[in-house]
C-alpha atoms as a PDB file:
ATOM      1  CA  UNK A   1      45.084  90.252 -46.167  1.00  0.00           C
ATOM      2  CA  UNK A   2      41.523  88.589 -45.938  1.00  0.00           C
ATOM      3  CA  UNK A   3      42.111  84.763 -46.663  1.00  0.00           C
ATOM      4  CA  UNK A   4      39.016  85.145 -49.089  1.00  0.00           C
ATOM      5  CA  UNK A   5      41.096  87.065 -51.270  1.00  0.00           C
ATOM      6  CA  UNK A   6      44.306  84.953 -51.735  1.00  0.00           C
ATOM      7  CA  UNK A   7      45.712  83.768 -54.959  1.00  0.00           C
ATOM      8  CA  UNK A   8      47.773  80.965 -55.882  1.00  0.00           C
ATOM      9  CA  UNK A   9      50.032  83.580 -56.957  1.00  0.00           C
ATOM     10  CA  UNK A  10      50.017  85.505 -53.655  1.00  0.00           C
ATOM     11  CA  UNK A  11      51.136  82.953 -51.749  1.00  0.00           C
ATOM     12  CA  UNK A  12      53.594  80.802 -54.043  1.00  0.00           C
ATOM     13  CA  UNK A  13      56.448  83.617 -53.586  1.00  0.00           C
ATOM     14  CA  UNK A  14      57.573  82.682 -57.155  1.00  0.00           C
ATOM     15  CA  UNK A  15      56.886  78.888 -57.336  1.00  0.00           C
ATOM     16  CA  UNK A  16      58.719  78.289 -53.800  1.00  0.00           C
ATOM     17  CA  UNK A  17      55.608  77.690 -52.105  1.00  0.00           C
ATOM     18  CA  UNK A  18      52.635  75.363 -53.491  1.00  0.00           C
ATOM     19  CA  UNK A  19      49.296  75.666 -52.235  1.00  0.00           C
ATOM     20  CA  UNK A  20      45.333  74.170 -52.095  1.00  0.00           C
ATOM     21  CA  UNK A  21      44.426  76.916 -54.502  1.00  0.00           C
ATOM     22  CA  UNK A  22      46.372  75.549 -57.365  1.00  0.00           C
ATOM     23  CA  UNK A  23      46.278  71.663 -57.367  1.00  0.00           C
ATOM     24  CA  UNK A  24      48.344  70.738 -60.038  1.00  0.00           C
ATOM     25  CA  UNK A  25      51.099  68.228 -60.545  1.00  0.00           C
ATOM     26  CA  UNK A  26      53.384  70.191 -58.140  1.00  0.00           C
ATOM     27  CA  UNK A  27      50.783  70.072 -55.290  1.00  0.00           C
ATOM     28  CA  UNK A  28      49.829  66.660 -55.646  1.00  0.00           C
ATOM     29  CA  UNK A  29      53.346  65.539 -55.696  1.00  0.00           C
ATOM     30  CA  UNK A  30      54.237  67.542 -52.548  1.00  0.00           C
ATOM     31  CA  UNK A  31      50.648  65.772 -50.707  1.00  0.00           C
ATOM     32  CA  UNK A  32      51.552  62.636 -51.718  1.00  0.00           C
ATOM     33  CA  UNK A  33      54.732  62.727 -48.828  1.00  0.00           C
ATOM     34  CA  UNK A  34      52.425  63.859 -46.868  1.00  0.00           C
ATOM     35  CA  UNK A  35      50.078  60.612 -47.818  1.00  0.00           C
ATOM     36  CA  UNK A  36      53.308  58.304 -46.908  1.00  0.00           C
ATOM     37  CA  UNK A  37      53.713  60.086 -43.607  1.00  0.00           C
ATOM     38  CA  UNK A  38      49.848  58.824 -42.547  1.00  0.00           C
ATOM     39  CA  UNK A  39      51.099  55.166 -41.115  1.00  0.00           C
ATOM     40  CA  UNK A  40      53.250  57.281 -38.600  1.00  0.00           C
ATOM     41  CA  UNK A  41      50.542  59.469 -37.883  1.00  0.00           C
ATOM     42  CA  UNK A  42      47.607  57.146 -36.329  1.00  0.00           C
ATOM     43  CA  UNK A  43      46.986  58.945 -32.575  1.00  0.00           C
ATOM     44  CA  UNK A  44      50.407  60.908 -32.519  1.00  0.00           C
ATOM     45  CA  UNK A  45      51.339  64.472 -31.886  1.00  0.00           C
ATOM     46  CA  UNK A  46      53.128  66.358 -34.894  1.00  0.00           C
ATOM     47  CA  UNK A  47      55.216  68.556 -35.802  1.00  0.00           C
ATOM     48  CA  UNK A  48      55.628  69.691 -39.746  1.00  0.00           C
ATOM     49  CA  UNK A  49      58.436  71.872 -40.008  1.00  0.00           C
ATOM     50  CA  UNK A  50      57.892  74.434 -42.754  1.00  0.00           C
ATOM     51  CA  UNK A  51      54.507  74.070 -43.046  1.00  0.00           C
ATOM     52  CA  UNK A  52      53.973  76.694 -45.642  1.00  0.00           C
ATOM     53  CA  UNK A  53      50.607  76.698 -46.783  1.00  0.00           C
ATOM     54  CA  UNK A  54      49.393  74.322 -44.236  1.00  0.00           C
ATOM     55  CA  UNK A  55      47.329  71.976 -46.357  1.00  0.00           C
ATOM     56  CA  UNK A  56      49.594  68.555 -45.285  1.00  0.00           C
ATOM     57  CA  UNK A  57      49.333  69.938 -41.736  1.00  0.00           C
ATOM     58  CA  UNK A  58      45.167  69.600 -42.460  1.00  0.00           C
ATOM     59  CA  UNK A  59      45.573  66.412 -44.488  1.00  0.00           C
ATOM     60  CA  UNK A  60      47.541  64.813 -41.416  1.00  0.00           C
ATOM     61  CA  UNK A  61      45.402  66.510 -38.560  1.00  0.00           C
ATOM     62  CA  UNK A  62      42.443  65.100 -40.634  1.00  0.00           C
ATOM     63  CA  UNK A  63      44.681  61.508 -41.377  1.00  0.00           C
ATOM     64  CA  UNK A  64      44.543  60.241 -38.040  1.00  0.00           C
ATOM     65  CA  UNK A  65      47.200  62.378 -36.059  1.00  0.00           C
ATOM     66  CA  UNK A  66      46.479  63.611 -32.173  1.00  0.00           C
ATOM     67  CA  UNK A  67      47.095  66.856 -32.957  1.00  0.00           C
ATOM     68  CA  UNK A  68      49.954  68.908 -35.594  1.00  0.00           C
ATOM     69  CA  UNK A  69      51.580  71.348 -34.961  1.00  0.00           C
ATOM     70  CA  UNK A  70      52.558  74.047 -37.989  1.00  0.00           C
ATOM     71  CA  UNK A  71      55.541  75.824 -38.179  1.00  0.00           C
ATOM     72  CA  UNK A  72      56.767  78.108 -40.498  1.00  0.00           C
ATOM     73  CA  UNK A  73      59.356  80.990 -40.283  1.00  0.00           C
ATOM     74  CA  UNK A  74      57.304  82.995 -42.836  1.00  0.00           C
ATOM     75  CA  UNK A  75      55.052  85.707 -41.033  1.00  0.00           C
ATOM     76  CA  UNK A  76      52.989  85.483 -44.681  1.00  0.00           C
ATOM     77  CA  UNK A  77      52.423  81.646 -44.812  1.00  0.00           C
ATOM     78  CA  UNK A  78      51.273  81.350 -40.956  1.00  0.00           C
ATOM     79  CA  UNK A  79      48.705  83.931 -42.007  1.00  0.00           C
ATOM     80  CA  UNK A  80      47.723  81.854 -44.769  1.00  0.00           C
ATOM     81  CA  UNK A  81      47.240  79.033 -42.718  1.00  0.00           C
ATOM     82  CA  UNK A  82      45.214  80.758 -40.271  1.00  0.00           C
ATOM     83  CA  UNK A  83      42.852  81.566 -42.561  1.00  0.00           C
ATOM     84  CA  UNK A  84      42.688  78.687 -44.611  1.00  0.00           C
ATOM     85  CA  UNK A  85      43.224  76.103 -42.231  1.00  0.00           C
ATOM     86  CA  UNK A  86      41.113  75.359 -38.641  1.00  0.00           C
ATOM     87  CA  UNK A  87      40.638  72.220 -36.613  1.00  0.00           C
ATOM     88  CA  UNK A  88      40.911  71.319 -32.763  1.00  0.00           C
ATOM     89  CA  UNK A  89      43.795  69.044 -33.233  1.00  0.00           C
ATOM     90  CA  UNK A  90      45.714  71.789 -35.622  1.00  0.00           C
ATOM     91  CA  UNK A  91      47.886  75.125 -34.555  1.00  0.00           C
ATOM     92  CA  UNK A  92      50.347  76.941 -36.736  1.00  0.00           C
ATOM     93  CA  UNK A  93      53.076  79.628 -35.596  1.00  0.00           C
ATOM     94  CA  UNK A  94      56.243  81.536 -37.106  1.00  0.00           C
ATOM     95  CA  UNK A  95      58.852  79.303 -35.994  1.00  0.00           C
ATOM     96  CA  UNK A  96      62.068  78.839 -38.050  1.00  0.00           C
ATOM     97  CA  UNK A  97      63.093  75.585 -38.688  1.00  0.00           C
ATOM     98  CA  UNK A  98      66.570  75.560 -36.782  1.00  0.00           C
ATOM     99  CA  UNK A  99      64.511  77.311 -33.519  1.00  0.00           C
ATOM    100  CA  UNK A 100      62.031  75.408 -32.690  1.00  0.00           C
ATOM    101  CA  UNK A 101      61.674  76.440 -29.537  1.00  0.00           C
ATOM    102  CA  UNK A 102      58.109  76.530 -26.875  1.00  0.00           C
ATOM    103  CA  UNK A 103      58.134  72.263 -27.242  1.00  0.00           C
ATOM    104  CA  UNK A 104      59.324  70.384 -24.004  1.00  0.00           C
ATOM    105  CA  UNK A 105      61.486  67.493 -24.966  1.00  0.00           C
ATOM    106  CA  UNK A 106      60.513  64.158 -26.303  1.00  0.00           C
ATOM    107  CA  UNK A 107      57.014  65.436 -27.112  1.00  0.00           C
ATOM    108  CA  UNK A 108      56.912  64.535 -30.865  1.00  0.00           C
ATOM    109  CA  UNK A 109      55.759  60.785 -32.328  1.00  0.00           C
ATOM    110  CA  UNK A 110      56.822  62.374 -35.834  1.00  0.00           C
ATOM    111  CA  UNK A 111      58.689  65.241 -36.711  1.00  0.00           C
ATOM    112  CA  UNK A 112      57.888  65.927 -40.664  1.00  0.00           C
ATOM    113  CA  UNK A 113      60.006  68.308 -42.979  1.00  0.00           C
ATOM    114  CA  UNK A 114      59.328  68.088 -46.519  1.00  0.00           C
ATOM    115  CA  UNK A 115      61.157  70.326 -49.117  1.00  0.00           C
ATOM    116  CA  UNK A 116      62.559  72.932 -46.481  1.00  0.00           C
ATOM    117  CA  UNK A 117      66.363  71.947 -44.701  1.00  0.00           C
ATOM    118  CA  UNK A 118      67.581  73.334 -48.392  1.00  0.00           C
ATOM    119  CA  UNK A 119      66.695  76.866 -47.386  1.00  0.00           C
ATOM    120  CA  UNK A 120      67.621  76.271 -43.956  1.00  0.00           C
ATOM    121  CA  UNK A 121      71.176  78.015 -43.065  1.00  0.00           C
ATOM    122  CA  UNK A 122      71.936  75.424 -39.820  1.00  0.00           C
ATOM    123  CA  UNK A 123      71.245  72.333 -40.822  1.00  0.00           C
ATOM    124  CA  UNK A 124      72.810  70.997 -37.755  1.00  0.00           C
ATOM    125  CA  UNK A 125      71.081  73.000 -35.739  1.00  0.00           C
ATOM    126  CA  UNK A 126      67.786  71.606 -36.720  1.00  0.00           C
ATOM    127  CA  UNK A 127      69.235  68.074 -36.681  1.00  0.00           C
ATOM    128  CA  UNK A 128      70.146  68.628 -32.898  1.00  0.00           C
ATOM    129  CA  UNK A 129      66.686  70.400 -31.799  1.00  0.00           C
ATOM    130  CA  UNK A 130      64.759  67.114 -33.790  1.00  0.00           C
ATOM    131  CA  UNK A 131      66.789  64.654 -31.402  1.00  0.00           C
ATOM    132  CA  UNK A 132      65.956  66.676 -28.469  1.00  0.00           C
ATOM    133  CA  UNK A 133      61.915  67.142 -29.143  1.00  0.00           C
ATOM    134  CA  UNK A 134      61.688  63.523 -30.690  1.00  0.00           C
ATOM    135  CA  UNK A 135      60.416  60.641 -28.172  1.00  0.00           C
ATOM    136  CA  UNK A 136      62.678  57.362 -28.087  1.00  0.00           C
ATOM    137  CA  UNK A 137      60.465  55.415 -30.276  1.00  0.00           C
ATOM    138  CA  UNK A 138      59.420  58.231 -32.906  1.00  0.00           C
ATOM    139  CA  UNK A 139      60.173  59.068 -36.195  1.00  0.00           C
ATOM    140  CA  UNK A 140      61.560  61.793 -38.368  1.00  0.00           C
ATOM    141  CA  UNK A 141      60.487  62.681 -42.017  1.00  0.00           C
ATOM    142  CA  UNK A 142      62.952  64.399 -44.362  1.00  0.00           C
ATOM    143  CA  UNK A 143      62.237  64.624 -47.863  1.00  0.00           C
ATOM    144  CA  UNK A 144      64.671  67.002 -49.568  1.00  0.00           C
ATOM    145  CA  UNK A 145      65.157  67.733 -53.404  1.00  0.00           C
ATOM    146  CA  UNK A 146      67.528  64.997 -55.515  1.00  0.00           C
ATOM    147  CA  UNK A 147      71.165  65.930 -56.472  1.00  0.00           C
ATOM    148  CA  UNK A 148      72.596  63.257 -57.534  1.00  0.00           C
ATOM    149  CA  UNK A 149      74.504  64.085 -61.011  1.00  0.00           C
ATOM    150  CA  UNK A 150      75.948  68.004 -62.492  1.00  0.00           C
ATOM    151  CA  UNK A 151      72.177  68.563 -63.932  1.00  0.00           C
ATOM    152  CA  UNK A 152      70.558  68.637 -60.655  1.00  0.00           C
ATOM    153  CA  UNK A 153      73.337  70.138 -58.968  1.00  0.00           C
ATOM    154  CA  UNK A 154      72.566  72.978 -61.497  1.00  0.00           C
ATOM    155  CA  UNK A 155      69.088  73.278 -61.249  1.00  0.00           C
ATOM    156  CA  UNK A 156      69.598  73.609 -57.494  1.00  0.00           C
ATOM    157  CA  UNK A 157      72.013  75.552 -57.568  1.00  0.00           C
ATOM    158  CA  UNK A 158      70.180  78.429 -59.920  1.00  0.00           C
ATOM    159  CA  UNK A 159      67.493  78.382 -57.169  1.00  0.00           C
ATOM    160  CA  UNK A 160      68.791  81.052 -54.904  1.00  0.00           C
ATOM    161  CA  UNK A 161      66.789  80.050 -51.591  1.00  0.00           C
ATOM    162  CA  UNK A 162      68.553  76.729 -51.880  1.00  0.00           C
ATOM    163  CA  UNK A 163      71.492  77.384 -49.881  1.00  0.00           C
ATOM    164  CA  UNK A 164      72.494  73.347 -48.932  1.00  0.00           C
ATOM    165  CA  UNK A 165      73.349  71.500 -51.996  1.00  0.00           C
ATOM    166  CA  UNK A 166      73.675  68.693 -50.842  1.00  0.00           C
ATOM    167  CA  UNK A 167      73.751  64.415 -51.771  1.00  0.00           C
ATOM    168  CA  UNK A 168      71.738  61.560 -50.601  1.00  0.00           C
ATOM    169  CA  UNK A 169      74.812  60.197 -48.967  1.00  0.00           C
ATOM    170  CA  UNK A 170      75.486  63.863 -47.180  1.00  0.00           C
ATOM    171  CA  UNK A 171      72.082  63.639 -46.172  1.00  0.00           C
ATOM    172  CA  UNK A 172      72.066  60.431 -44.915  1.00  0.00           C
ATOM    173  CA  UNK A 173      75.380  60.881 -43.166  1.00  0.00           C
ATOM    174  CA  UNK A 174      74.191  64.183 -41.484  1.00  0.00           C
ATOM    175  CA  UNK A 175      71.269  62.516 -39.849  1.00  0.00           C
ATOM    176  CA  UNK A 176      72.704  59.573 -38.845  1.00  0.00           C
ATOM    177  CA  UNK A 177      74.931  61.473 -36.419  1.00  0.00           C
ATOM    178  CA  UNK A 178      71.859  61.397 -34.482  1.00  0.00           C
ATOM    179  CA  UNK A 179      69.759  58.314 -35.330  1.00  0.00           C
ATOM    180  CA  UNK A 180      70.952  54.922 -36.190  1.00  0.00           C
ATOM    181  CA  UNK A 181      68.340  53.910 -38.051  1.00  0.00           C
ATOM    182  CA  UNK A 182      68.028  55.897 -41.271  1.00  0.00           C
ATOM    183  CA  UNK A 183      65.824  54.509 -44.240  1.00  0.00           C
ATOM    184  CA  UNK A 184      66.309  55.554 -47.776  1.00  0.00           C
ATOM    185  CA  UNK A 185      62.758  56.320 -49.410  1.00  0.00           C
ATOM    186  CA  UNK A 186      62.245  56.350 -53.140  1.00  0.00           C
ATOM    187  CA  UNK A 187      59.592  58.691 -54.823  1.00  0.00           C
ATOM    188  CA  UNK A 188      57.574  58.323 -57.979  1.00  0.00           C
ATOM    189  CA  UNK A 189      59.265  55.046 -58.963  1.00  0.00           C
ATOM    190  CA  UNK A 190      57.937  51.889 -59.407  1.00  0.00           C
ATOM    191  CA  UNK A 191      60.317  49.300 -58.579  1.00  0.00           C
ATOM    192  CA  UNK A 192      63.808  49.488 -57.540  1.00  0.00           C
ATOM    193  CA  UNK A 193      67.140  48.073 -59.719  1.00  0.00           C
ATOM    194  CA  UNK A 194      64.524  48.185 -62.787  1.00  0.00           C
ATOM    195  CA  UNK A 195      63.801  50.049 -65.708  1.00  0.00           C
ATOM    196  CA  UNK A 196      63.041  53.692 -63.961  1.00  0.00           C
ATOM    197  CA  UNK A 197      59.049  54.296 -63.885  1.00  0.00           C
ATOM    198  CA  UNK A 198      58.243  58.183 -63.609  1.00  0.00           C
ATOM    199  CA  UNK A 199      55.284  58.388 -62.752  1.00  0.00           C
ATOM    200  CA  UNK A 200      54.793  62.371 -63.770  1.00  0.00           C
ATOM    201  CA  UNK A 201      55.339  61.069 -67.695  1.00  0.00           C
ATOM    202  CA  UNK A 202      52.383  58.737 -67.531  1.00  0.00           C
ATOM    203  CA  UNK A 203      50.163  60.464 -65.598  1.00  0.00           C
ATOM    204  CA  UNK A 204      46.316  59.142 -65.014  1.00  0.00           C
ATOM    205  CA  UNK A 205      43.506  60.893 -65.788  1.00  0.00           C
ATOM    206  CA  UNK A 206      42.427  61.958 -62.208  1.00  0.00           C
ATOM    207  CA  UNK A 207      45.843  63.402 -60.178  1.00  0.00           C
ATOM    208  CA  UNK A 208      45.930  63.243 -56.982  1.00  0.00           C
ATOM    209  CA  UNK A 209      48.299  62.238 -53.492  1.00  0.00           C
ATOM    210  CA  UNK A 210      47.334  58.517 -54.917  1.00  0.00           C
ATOM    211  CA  UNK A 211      49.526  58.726 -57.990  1.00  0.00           C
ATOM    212  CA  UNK A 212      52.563  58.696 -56.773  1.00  0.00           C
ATOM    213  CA  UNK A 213      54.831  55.535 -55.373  1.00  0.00           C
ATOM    214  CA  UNK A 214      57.344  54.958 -52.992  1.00  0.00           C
ATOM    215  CA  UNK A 215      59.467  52.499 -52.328  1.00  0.00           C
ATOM    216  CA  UNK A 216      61.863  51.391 -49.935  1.00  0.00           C
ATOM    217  CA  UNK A 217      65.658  51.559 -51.480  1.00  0.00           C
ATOM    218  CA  UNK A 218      68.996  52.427 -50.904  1.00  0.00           C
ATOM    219  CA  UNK A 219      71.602  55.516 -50.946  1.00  0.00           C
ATOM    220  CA  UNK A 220      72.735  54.520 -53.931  1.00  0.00           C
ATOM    221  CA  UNK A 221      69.485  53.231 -55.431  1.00  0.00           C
ATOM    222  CA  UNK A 222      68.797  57.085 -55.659  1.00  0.00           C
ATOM    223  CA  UNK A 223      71.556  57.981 -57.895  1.00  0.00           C
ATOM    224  CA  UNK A 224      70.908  54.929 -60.565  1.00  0.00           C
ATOM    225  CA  UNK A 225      67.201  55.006 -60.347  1.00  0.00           C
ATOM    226  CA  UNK A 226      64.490  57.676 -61.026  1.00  0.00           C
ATOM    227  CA  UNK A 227      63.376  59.923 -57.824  1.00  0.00           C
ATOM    228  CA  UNK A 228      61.210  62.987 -57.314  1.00  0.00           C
ATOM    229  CA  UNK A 229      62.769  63.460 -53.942  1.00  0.00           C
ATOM    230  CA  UNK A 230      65.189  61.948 -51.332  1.00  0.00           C
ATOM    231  CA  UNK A 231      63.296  60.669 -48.410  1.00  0.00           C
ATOM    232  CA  UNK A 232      65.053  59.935 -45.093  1.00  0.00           C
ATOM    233  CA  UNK A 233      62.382  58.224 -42.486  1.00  0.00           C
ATOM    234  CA  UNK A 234      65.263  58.063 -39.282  1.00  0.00           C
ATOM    235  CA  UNK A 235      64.277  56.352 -35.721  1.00  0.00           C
ATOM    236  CA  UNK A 236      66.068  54.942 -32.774  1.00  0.00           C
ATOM    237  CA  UNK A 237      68.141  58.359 -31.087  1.00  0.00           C
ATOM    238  CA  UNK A 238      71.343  57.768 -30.950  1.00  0.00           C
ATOM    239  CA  UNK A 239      73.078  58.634 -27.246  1.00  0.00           C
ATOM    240  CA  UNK A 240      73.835  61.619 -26.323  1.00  0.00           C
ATOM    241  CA  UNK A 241      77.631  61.290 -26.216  1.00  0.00           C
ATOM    242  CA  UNK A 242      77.682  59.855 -29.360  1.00  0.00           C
ATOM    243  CA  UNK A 243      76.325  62.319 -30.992  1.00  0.00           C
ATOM    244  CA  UNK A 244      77.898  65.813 -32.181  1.00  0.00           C
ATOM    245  CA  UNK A 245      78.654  68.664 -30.053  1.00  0.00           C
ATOM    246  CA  UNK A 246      76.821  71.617 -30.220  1.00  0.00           C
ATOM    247  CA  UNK A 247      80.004  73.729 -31.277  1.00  0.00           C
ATOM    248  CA  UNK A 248      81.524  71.054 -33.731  1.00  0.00           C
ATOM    249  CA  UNK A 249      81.008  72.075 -36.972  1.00  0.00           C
ATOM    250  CA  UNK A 250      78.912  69.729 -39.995  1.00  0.00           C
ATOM    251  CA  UNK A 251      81.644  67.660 -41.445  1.00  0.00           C
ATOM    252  CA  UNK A 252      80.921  66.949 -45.275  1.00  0.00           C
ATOM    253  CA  UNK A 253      81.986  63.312 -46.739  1.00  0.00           C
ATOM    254  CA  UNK A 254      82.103  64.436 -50.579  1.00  0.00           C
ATOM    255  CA  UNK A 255      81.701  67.832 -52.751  1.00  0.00           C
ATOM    256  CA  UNK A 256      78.071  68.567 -51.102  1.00  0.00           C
ATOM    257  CA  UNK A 257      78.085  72.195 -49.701  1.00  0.00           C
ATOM    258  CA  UNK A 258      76.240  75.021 -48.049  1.00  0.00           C
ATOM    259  CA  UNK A 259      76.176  78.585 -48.900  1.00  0.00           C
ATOM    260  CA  UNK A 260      74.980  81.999 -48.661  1.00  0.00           C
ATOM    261  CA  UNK A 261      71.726  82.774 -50.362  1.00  0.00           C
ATOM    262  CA  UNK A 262      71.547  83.099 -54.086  1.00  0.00           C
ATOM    263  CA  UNK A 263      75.975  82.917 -54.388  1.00  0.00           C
ATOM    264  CA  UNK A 264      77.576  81.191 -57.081  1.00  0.00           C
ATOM    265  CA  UNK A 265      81.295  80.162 -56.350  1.00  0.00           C
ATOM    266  CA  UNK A 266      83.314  80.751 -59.358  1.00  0.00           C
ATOM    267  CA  UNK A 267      84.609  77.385 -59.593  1.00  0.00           C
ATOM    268  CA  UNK A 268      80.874  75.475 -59.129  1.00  0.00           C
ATOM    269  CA  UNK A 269      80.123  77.830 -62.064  1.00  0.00           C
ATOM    270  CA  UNK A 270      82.787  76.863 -64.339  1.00  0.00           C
ATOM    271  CA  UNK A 271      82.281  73.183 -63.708  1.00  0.00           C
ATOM    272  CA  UNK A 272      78.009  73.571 -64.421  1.00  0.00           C
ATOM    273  CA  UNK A 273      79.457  75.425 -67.559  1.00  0.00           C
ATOM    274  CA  UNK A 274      77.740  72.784 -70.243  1.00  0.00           C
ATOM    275  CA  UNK A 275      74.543  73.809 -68.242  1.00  0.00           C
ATOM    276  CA  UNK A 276      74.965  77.123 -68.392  1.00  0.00           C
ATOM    277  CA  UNK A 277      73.895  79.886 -71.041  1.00  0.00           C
ATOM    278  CA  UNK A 278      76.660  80.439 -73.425  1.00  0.00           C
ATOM    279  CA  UNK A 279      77.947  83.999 -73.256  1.00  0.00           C
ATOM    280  CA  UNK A 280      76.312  84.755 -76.768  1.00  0.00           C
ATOM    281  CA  UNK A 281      72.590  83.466 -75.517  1.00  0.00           C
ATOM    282  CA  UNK A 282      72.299  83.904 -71.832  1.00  0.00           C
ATOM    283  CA  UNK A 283      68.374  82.502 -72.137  1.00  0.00           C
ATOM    284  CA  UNK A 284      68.165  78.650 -72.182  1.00  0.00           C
ATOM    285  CA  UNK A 285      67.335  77.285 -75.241  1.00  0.00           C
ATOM    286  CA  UNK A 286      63.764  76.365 -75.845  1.00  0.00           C
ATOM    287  CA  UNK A 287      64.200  72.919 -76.136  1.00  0.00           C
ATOM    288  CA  UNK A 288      66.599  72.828 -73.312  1.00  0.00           C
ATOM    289  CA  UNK A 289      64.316  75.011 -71.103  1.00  0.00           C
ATOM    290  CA  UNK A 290      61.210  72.630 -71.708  1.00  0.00           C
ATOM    291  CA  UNK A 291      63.441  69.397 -71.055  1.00  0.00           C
ATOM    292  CA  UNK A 292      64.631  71.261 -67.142  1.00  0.00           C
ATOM    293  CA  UNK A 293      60.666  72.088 -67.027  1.00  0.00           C
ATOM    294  CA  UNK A 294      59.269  68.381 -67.640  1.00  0.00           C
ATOM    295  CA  UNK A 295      62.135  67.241 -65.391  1.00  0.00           C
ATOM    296  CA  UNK A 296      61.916  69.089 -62.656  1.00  0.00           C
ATOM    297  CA  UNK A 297      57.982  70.255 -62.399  1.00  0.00           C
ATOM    298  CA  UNK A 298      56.314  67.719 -64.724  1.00  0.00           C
ATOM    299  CA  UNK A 299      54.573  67.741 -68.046  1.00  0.00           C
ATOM    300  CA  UNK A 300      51.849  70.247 -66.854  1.00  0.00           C
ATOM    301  CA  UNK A 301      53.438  72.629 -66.086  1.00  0.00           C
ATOM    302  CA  UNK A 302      55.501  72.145 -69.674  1.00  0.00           C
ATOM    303  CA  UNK A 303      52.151  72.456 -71.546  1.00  0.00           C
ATOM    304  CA  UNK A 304      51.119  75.490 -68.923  1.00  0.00           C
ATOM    305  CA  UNK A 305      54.595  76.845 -70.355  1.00  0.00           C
ATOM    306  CA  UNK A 306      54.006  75.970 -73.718  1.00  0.00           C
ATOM    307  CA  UNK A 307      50.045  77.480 -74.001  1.00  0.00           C
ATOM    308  CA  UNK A 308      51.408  80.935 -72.839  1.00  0.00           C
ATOM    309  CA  UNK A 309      54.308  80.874 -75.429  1.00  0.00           C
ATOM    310  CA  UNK A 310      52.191  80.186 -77.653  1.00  0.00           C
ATOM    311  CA  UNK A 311      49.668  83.018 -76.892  1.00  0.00           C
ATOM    312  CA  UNK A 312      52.761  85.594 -76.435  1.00  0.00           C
ATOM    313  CA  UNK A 313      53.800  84.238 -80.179  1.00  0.00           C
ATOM    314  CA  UNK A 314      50.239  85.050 -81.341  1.00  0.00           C
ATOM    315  CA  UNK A 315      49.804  88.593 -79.980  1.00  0.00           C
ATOM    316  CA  UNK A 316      52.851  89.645 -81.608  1.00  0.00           C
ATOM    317  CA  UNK A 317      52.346  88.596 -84.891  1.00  0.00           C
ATOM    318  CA  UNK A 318      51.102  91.498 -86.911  1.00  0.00           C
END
């Protein structure tokens, strides 16, 4: 496919992917991480790990980095990128994110992953390549979506690419078996131990990466105050013998778990039941479908939602 005819559609695969082509609240919000990466960027080689559509592997290339390197396992989104995307001091390739293989070790100042290790079926296998490819005094990037109550664990777990449901304290457990500094990153909150400030429910006239804060917290700071995403920045690798071995298994320290694409264990289901349909309506509410809709993807995309009801309402009417 010719990159001049793309869509936003074409290349979202259902809302999974965001691109340049539709800058909305989704996009913006997704650029902004990559806006908070820039600090760690100044002169350094990079590596964005499911790269997708490549535009925060251009805003970084462009934001002061040595040169980025794109990765994505999708044939699709690497040809995107290609056509979208060119600069001296920017490559992409289909890599998946738990082979990232070609690199010679310690290469990376900053390994970036934003919004992809919950479609990623090894984990720990991505964890372990990151520690190899990382230099001493780097930094890696995780941002990953929030589950931090039964709500979110159900709007996760509906998604069928996301196959690790997991917490902020899995997630911060998991990588500190391999760095021993891991700092908890707040997103789209003004303060912490305050009032929660979501930023998407005030939003300024002009969107853009700018709108959205960060803010250095804790673990637990995540499940008591507002947060687009859990962000991990980890440093300082730990010693090889004190991390993992390759053939022990990812231990899990609460009810966080991993599964195959799209399944729904019986149990999970009957425990998300207040979330669920009830067998005589098996489509959300209204109401309740607009409240997941200006939770989870802002209130844009709720009056996007709401304009084409609308229209649907008035073409039927005889």
């Amino acid at each position: 496919m010719e990159h001049q005819s793309w869509t936003a559609e074409d290349i979202s695969d259902s809302g999974e992917r965001v691109s340049h082509l539709a800058k909305d609240f989704s996009y913006y919000g997704h650029l902004s991480i990559y806006d908070f990466a820039v600090p760690y960027c100044s002169g350094a080689v990079v590596l964005d790990v499911g790269c997708g559509a490549g535009y925060g592997s251009a805003f970084l290339a462009r934001h002061g980095a040595r040169h980025v390197s794109g990765v994505d396992a999708s044939a699709k989104a690497v040809e995107f990128c290609h056509g979208h995307f060119a600069a001296d001091n920017l490559v992409f390739s289909q890599t998946p994110a738990e082979r990232l293989t070609g690199f010679p070790p310690h290469y990376f100042d900053l390994i970036f992953t934003s919004n992809t290790l919950e479609h990623v079926p090894n984990v720990k296998d991505f964890l372990q390549t990151a520690w190899t490819l990382l230099k001493p005094d780097g930094r890696l990037l995780i941002a990953v979506p929030p589950i931090t109550n039964d709500q979110l664990l159900y709007l996760n777990v509906m998604n069928p690419y996301h196959v690790n449901l997991w917490s902020p304290r899995q997630w911060r457990f998991a990588i500190g078996q391999y760095f021993d500094q891991v700092t908890p990153i707040l997103h789209g909150v003004e303060t912490i131990g305050g009032e929660p400030r979501p930023e998407h429910l005030a939003l300024p006239p002009a969107l853009d990466e700018k709108t959205f804060k960060f803010a250095t917290g804790t673990v637990e700071d995540m499940y008591r105050v507002f947060t687009l995403t859990t962000i991990f920045v980890a440093a300082q690798p730990r010693a090889a013998e004190d991390c993992p071995r390759a053939t022990d298994p990812m231990t899990f320290i609460d009810d966080s778990f991993s599964r195959p694409e799209g399944y729904i264990d019986p149990r999970l289901r009957r425990r998300l039941r207040p979330y669920f349909p009830s067998e005589k309506d098996r489509s959300p509410s209204r109401l309740h479908r607009a409240g997941l809709i200006l939770k989870t993807r802002g209130p844009r995309e709720l009056l996007k939602e709401a304009t084409q009801f609308v229209r649907w309402r008035v073409r039927r009417q005889p």
